[in-house]
Protein backbone atom coordinates (compact mmCIF):
# COMPACT_ATOMS: atom_id res chain seq x y z
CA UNK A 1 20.33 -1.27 -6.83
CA UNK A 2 21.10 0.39 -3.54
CA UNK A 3 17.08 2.42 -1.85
CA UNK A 4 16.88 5.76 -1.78
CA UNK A 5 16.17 7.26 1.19
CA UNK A 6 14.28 10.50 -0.03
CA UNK A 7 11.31 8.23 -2.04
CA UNK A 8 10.44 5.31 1.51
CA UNK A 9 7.30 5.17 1.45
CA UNK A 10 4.09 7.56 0.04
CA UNK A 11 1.60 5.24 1.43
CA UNK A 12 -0.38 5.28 -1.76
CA UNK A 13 -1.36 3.29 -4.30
CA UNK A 14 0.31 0.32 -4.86
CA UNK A 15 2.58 0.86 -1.70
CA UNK A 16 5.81 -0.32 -2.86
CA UNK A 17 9.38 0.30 -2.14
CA UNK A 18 12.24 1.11 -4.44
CA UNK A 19 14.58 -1.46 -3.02
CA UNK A 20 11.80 -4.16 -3.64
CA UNK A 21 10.05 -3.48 -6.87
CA UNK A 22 10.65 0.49 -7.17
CA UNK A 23 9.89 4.03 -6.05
CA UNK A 24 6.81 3.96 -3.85
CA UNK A 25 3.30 5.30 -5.15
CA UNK A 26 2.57 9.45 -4.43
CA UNK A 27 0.95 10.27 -1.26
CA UNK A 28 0.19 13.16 0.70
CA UNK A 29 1.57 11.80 3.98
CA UNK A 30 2.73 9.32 6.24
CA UNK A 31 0.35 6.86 7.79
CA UNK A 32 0.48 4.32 10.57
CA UNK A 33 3.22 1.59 9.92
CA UNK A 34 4.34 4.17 7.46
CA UNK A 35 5.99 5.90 9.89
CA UNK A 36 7.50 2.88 11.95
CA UNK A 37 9.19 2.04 8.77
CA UNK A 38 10.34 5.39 7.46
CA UNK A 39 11.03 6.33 10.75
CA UNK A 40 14.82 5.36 11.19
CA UNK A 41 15.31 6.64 7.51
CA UNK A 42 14.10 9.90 7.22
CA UNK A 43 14.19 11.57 10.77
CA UNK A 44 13.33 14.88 9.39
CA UNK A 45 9.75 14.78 8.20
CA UNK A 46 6.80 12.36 9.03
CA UNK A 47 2.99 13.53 8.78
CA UNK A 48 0.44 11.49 11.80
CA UNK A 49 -2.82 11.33 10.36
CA UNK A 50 -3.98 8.48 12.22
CA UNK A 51 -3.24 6.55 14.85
CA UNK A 52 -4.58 2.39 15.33
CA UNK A 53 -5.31 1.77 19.37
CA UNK A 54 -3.81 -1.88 20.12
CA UNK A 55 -6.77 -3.08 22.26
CA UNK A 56 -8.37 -6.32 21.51
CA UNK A 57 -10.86 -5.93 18.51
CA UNK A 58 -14.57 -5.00 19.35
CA UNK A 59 -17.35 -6.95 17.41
CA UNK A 60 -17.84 -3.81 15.47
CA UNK A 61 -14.33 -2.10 14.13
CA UNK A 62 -13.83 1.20 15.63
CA UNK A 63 -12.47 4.30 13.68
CA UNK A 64 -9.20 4.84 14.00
CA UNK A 65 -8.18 8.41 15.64
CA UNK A 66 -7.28 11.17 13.36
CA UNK A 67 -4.75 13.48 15.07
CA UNK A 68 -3.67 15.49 11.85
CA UNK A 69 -0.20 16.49 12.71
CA UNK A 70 2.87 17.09 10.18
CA UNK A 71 5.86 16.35 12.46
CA UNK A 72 9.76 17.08 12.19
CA UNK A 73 12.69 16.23 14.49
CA UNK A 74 14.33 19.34 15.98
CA UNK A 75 17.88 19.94 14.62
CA UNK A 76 20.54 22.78 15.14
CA UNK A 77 19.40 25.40 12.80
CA UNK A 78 15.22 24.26 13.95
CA UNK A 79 16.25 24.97 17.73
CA UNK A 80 18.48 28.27 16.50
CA UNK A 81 15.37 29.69 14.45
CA UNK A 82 12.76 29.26 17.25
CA UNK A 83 15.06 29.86 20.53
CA UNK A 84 14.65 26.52 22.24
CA UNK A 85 16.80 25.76 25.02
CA UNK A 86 17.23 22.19 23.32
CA UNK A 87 16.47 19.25 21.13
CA UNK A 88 14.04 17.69 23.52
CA UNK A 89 10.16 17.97 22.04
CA UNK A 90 8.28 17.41 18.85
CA UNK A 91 7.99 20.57 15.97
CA UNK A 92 4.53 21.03 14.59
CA UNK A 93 4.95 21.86 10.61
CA UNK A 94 1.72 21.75 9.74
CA UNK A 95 -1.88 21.17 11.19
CA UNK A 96 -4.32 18.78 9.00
CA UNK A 97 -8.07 20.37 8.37
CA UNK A 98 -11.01 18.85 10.75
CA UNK A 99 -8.60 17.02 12.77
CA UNK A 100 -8.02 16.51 16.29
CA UNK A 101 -5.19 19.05 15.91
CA UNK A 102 -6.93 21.48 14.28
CA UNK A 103 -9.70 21.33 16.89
CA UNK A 104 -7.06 21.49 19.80
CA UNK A 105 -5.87 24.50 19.02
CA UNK A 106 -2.38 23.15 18.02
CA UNK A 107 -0.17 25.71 15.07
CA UNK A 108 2.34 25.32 13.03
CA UNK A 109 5.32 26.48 14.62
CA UNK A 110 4.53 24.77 18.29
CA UNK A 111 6.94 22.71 19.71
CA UNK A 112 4.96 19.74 21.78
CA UNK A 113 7.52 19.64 25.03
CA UNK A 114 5.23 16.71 27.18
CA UNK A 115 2.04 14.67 26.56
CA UNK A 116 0.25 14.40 30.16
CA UNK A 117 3.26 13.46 32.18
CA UNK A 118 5.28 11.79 29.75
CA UNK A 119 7.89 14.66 29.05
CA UNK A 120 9.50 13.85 25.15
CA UNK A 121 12.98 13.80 24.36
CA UNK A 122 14.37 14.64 20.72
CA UNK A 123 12.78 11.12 18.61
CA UNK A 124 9.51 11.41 17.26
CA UNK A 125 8.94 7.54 17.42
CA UNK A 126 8.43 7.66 21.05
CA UNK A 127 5.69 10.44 20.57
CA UNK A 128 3.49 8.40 17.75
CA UNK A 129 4.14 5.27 20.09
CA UNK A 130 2.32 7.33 23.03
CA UNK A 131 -0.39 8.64 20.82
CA UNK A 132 -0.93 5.39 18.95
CA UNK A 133 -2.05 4.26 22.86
CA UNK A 134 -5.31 6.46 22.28
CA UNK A 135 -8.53 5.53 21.11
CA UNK A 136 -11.15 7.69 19.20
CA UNK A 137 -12.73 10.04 22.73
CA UNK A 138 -9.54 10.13 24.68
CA UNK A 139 -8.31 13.10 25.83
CA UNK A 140 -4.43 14.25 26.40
CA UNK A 141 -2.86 17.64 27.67
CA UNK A 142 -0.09 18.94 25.28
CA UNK A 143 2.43 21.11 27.12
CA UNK A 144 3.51 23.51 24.31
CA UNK A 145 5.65 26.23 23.26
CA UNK A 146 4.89 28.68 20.92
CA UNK A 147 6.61 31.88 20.77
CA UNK A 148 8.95 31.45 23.52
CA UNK A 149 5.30 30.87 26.13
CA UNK A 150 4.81 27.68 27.41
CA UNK A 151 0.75 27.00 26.33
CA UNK A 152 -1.38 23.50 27.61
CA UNK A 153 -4.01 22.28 25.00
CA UNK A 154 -6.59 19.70 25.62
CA UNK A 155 -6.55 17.16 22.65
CA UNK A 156 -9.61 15.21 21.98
CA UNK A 157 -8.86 12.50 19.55
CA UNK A 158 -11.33 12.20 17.34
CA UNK A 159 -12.05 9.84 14.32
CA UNK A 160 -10.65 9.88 10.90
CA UNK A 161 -12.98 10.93 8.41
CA UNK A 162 -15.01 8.74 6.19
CA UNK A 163 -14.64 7.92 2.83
CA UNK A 164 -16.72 10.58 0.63
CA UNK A 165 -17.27 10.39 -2.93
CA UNK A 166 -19.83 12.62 -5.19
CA UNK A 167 -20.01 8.97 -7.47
CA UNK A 168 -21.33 6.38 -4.19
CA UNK A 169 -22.02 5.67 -0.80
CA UNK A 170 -19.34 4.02 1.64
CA UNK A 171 -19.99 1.49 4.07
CA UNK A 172 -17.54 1.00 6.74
CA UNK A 173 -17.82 -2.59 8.44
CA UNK A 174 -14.84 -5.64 8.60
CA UNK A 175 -14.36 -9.55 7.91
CA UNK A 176 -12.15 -11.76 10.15
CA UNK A 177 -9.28 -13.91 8.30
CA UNK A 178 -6.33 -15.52 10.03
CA UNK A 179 -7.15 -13.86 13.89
CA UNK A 180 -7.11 -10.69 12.52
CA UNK A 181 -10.14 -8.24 12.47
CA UNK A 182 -9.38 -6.42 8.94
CA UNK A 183 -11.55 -3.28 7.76
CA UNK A 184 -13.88 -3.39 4.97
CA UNK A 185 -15.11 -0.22 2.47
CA UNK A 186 -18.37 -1.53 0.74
CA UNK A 187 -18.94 1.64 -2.44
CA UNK A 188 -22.21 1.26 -4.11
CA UNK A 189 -23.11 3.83 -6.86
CA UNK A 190 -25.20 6.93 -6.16
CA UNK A 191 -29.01 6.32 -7.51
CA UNK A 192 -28.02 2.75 -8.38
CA UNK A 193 -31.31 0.68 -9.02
CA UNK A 194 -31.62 -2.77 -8.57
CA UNK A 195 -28.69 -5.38 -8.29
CA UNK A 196 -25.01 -3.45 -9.25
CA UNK A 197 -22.02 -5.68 -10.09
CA UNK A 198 -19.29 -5.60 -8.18
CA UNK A 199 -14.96 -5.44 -8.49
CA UNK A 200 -12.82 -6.94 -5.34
CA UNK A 201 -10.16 -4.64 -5.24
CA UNK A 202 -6.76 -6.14 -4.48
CA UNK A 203 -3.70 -3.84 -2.96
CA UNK A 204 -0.24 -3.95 -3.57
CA UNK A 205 2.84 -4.60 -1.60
CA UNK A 206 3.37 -2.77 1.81
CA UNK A 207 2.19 -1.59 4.61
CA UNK A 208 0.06 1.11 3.68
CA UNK A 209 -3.71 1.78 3.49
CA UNK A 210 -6.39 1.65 1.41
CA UNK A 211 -8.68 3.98 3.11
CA UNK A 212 -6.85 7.29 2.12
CA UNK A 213 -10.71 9.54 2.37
CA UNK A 214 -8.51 12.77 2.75
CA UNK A 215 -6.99 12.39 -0.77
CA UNK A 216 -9.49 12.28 -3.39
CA UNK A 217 -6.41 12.37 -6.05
CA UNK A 218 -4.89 9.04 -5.00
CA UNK A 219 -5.04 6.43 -7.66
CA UNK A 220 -6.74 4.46 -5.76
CA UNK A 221 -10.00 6.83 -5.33
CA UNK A 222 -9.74 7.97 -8.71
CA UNK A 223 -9.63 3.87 -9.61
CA UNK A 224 -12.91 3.18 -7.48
CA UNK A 225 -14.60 6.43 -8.48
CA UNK A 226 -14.16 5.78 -12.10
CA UNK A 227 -15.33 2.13 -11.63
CA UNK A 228 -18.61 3.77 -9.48
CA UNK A 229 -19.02 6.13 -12.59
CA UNK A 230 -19.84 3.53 -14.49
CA UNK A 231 -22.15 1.52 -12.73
CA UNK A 232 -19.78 -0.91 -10.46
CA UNK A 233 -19.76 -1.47 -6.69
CA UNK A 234 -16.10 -2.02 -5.31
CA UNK A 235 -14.86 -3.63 -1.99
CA UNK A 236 -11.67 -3.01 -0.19
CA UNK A 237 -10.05 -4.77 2.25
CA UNK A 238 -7.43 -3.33 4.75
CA UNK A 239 -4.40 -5.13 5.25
CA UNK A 240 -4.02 -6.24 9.25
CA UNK A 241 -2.42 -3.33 11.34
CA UNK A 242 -3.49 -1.00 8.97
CA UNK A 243 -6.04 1.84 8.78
CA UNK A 244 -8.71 0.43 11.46
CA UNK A 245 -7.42 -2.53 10.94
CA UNK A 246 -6.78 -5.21 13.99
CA UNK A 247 -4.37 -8.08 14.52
CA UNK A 248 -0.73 -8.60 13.59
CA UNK A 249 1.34 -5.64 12.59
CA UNK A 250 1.38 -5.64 9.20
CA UNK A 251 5.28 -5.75 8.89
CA UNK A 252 5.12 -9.36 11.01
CA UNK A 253 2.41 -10.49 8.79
CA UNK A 254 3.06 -13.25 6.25
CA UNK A 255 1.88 -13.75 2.88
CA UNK A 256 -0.66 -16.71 3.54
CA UNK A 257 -2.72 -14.61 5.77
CA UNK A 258 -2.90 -11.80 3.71
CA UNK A 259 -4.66 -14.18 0.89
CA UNK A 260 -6.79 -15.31 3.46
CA UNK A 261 -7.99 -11.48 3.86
CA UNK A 262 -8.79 -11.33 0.19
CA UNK A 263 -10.43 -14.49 0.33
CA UNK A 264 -12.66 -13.13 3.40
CA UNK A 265 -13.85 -10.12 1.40
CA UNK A 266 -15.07 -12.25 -2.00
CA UNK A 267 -17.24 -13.95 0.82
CA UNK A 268 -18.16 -10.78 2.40
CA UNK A 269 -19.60 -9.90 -1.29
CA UNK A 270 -21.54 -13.38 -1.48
CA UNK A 271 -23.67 -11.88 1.57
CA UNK A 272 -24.58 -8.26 -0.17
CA UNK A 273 -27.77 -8.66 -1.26
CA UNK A 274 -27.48 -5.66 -3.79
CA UNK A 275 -24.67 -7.27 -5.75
CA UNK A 276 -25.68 -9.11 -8.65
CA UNK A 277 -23.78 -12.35 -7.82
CA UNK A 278 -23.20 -13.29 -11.55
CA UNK A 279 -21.04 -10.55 -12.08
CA UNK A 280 -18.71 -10.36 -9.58
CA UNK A 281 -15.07 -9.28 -10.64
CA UNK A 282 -11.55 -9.45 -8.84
CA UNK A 283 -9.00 -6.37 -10.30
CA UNK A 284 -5.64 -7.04 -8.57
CA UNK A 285 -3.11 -4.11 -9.08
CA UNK A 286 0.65 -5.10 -8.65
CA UNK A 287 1.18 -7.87 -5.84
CA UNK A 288 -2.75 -7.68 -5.82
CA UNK A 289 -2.09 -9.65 -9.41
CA UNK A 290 -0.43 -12.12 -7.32
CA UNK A 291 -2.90 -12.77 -4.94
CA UNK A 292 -6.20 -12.98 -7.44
CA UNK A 293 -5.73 -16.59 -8.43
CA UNK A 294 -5.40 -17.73 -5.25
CA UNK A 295 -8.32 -15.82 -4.37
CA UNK A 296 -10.47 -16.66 -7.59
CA UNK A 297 -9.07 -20.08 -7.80
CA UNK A 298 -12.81 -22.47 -6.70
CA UNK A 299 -14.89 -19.39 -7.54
CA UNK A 300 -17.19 -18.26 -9.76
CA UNK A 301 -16.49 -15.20 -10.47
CA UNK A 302 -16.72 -13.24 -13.46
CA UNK A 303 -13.82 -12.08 -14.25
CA UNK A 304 -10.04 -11.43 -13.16
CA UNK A 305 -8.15 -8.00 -14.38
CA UNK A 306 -4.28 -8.19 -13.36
CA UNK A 307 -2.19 -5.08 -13.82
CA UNK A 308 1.73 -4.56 -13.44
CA UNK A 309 2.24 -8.05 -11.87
CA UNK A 310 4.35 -11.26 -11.43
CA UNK A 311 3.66 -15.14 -12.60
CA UNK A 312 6.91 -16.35 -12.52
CA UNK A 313 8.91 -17.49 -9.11
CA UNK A 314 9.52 -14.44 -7.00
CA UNK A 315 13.66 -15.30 -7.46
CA UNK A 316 12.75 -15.48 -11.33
CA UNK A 317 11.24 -12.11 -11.33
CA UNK A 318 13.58 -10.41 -8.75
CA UNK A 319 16.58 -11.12 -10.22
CA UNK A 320 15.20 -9.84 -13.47
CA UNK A 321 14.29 -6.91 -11.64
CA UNK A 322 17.53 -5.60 -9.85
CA UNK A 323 19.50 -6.46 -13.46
CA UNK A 324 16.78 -4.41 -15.35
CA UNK A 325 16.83 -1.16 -12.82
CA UNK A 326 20.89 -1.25 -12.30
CA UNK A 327 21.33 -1.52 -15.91
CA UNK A 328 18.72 1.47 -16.36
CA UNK A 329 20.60 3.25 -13.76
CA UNK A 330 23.84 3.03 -15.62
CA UNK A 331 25.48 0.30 -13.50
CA UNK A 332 28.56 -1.12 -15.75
CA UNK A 333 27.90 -4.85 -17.46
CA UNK A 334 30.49 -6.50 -15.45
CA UNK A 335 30.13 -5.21 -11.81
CA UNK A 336 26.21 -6.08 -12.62
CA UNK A 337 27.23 -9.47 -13.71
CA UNK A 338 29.04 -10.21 -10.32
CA UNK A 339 26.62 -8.61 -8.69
CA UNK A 340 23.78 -10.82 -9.69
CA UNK A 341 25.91 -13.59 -9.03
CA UNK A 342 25.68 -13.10 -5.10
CA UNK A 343 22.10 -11.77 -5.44
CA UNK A 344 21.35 -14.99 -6.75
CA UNK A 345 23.44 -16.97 -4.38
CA UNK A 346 21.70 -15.31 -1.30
CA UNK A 347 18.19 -15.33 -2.46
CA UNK A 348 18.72 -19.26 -2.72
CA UNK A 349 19.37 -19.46 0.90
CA UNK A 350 16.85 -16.88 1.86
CA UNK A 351 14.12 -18.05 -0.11
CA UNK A 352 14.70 -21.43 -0.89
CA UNK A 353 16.76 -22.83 2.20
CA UNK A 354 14.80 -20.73 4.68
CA UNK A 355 17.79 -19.05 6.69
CA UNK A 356 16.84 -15.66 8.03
CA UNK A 357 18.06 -12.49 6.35
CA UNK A 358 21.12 -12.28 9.20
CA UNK A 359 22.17 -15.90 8.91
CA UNK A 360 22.11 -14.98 4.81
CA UNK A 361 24.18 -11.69 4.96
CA UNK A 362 26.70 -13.74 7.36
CA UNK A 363 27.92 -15.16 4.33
CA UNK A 364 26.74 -12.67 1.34
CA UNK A 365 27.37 -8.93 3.36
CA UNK A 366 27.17 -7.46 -0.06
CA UNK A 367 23.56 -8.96 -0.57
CA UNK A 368 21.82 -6.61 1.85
CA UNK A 369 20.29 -4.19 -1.16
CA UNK A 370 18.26 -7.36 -2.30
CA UNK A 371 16.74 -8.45 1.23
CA UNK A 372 15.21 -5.39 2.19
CA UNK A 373 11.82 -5.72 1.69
CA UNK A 374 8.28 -4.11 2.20
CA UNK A 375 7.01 -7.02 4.56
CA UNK A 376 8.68 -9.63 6.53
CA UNK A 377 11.25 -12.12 4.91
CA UNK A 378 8.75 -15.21 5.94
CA UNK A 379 6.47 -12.91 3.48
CA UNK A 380 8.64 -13.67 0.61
CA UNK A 381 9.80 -16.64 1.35
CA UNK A 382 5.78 -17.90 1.38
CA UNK A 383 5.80 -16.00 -2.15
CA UNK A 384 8.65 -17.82 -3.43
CA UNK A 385 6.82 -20.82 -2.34
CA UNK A 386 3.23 -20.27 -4.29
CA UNK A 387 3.19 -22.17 -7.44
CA UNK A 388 1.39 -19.47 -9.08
CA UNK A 389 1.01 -21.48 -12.35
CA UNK A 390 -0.93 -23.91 -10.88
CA UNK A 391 -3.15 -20.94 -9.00
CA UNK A 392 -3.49 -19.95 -13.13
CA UNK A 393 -5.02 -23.07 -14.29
CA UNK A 394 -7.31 -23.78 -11.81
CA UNK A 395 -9.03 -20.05 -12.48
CA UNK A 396 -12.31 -21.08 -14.52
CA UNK A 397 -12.74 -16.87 -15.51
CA UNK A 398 -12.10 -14.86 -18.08
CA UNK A 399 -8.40 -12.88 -17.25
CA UNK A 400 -7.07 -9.84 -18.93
CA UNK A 401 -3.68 -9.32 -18.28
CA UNK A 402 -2.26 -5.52 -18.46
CA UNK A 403 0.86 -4.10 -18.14
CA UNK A 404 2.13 -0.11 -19.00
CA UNK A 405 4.91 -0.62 -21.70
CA UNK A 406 7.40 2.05 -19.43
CA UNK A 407 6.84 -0.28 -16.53
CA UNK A 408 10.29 -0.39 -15.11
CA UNK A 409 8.84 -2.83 -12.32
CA UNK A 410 6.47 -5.34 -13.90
CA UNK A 411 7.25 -7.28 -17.13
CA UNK A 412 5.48 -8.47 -20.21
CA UNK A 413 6.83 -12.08 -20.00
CA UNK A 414 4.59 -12.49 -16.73
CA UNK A 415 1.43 -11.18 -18.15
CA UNK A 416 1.80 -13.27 -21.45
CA UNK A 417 2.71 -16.28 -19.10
CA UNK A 418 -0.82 -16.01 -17.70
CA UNK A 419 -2.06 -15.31 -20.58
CA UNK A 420 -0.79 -18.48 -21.93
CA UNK A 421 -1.30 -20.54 -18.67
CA UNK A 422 -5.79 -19.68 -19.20
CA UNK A 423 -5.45 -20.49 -22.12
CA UNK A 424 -3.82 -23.57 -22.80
CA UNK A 425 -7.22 -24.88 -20.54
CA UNK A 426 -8.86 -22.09 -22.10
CA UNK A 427 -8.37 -21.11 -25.56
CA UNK A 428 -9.07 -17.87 -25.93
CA UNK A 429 -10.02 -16.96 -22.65
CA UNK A 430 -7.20 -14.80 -21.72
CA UNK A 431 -5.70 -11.61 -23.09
CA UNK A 432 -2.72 -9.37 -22.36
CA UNK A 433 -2.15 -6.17 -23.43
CA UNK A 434 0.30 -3.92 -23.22
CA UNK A 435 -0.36 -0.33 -22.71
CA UNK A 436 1.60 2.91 -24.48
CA UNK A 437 3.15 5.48 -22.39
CA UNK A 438 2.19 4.27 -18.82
CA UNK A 439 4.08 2.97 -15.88
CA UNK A 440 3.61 0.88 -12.89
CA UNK A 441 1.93 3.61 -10.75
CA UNK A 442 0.08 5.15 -13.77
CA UNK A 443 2.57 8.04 -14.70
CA UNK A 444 2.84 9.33 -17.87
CA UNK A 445 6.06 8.19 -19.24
CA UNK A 446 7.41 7.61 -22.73
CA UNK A 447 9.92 4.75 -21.54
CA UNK A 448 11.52 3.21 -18.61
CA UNK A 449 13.69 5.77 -18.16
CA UNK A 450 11.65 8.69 -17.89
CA UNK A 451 9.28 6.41 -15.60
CA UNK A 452 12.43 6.06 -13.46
CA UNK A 453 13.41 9.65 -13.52
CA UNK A 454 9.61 10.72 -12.88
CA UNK A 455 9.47 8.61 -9.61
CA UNK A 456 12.31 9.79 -8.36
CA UNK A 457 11.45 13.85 -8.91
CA UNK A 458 7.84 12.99 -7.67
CA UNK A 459 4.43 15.13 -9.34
CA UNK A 460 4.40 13.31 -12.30
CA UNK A 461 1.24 13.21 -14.96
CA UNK A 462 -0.66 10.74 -14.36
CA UNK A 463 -2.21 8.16 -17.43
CA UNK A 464 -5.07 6.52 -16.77
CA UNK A 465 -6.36 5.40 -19.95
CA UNK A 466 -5.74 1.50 -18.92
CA UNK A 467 -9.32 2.45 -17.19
CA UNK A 468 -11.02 2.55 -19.93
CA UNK A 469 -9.32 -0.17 -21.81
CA UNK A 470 -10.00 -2.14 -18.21
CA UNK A 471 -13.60 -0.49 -18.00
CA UNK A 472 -14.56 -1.90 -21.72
CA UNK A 473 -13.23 -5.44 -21.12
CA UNK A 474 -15.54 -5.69 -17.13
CA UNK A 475 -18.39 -4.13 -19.37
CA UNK A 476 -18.51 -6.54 -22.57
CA UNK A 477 -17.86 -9.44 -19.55
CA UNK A 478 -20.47 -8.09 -17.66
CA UNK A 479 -22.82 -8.04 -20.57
CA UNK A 480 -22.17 -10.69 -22.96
């Protein structure tokens, strides 16, 4: 099934596309690589709320800076409506509270003409490229119009905020995996005596981050603060290029290295001295399922909770994937059936084989909808490549497997595969359940097709009562 343009990327919780697993997770913005990707797509509206400097990584991971901008391209009826003698220059829509913006004196309505005495032409990629260059204390003079005057503002850029939460306190510090320097948010409950347990949180696919302080609605805040409420400490990791992140861009990163990340922060827990060490738990959410065995796999950890993930081959579970969404979207049986036919065909080489996506699409044009995907190809094809059963066996925890029944994206043959998997070494140590009226980024949805229809409209309800079914299970782990 072909992407749709309007729904690239919310850079939210679990980050993922439509044209790889399905409409992306709400946001309030665009972030980072957000905007590198969505960039050629949309052209109309992209929101810069922070910026990562490319300079080598310090021992101690600066704060990215927070400029706090909501930026469109100027059109025809943009330059008609505010007199501008043309198309050259950046429009402001909005200004972002307590940002660098904000404290510049920048409005909505300003057209930014020149940054120092680089004069901008109609793209906004050029413009985030040049402020990306800054680092948190830099300064820059905006030549603006507002109003038909020509106005010069001093920009300082100063950091994003911090993570804030009425439910624990947030340390900021970072963990080194694969050459790149990758941010780290340590939450330990408010009044918390003595030693806490604590979750791993595990992302899903994209390039988005996890350190969204300026949304306390985002799933995952409301996840972490609702694992805080009841007693749990939580670590994050950034994914490289993202957030405050340093290293590789995170759309030339592979697969392998991001593991290694997860990997870094379970041994970046071993060294908290307020964790209680026997009850340390790994909850991965979507491709975050995928990565916890290989993550838990040689530890002793306490538990692993999987939601709205994959077991099977990633050419098993994609071709499932594309069949189930074009048949929801009324595509008829037989162009489907040829259809999956070259999917199938292409994937082989790609994934299998090893070509590149434009050696692949030499011979299968019509493949393109199924190679588009949130990371690079050598991603995938290092996916594809993961015996994930044998990542299954070799976990020694207890696993609950969970899955929302209107999950359009994730399927219940996975999570009973590693529910079966545990527990052919394990009897009885693995679960799956599958949850009523949920989908894969926690709407409220009676079926599939509502799920589908909700993702597309956006400002859906959300359901999170897999929380407390998830919640329970840590909690009789944690105590029994």
């Amino acid at each position: 099934m072909p992407p749709r343009p309007a729904a690239v990327q919310r850079t939210g919780f679990p980050g993922i596309y439509w044209a790889f697993f399905g409409p992306p997770a709400r946001s309030l913005g665009f972030t980072d690589s957000a905007m590198k990707t969505s960039l050629p797509l949309l052209g109309v509206l992209l929101t810069l709320l922070g910026a990562t400097p490319t300079a080598a990584p310090a021992q101690e991971l600066p704060r990215r800076p927070y400029v706090g901008i909501d930026l469109r391209a100027i059109n025809d009826s943009i330059q008609q409506r505010h007199h501008l003698p043309d198309q050259n220059g950046i429009l402001v829509q909005g200004v972002r509270a307590q940002s660098s913006a904000q404290a510049a004196g920048l409005q909505p309505g300003d057209v930014i003409r020149q940054v120092d005495k680089t004069v901008l032409g109609p793209e906004v990629g050029p413009f985030v490229s040049l402020l990306k260059q800054h680092q948190v204390g830099d300064q820059a003079t905006f030549l603006v119009l507002r109003n038909g005057k020509q106005l010069r503002r001093r920009l300082t850029f100063m950091p994003f905020p911090k993570d804030q939460s009425p439910y624990y306190e947030a340390t900021y510090a970072s963990v080194t995996a694969a050459g790149n320097q990758l941010r780290t948010i340590v939450t330990r409950p408010r009044g918390a005596q003595g030693k806490v347990p604590m979750v791993l949180f595990i992302q899903g696919v994209g390039c988005f981050s996890v350190d969204n302080p300026l949304s306390r609605a985002e799933p995952t805040n409301r996840i972490i603060d609702s694992l805080s409420r009841h007693g749990y400490a939580t670590l994050r990791v950034d994914k490289t290029g993202m957030g405050d992140s340093r290293g590789t861009p995170c759309l030339q990163a592979d697969f392998e290295s991001e593991a290694a990340g997860y990997r870094a922060g379970l041994a970046a827990i071993r060294r908290l001295d307020f964790v209680d060490q026997q009850n340390v738990f790994i909850a991965g959410f979507s491709i975050g399922g995928v990565m916890a065995p290989l993550v838990a796999r040689g530890e002793a950890v306490k538990g692993v909770v999987v939601y709205g993930t994959v077991s099977r081959t990633f050419i098993e579970y994609l071709l499932e994937n594309k069949r189930n969404q074009s048949q929801l979207a009324g595509l008829p049986y037989d162009s489907l059936n040829s259809l999956m036919r070259t999917y199938a065909a292409a994937l082989h080489l790609l994934l299998e084989q090893r070509q590149t996506p434009e050696q692949v699409l030499q011979q299968y044009p019509q493949a393109r909808p199924v190679l588009r995907f949130p990371q690079h190809y050598r991603y995938m094809q290092q996916w594809q490549a993961t015996n994930l059963a044998a990542a299954w066996q070799h976990v020694e925890a207890p696993v609950l497997a969970l899955r929302g029944a209107s999950d359009y994206i994730s399927y219940s043959v996975d999570h009973q595969l590693i529910a079966d998997i545990v527990n052919q070494r394990h009897p009885g140590r693995a679960s799956f359940v599958l949850l009523p009226e949920v989908d894969h980024h926690f709407n409220r949805a009676r079926d599939m097709h509502e799920a589908m229809r909700l993702d597309e409209t956006g400002n859906a309800p959300l359901n999170f009562d897999f929380m407390t079914v998830m919640l329970r299970w840590l909690d009789e782990r944690r105590h029994g």
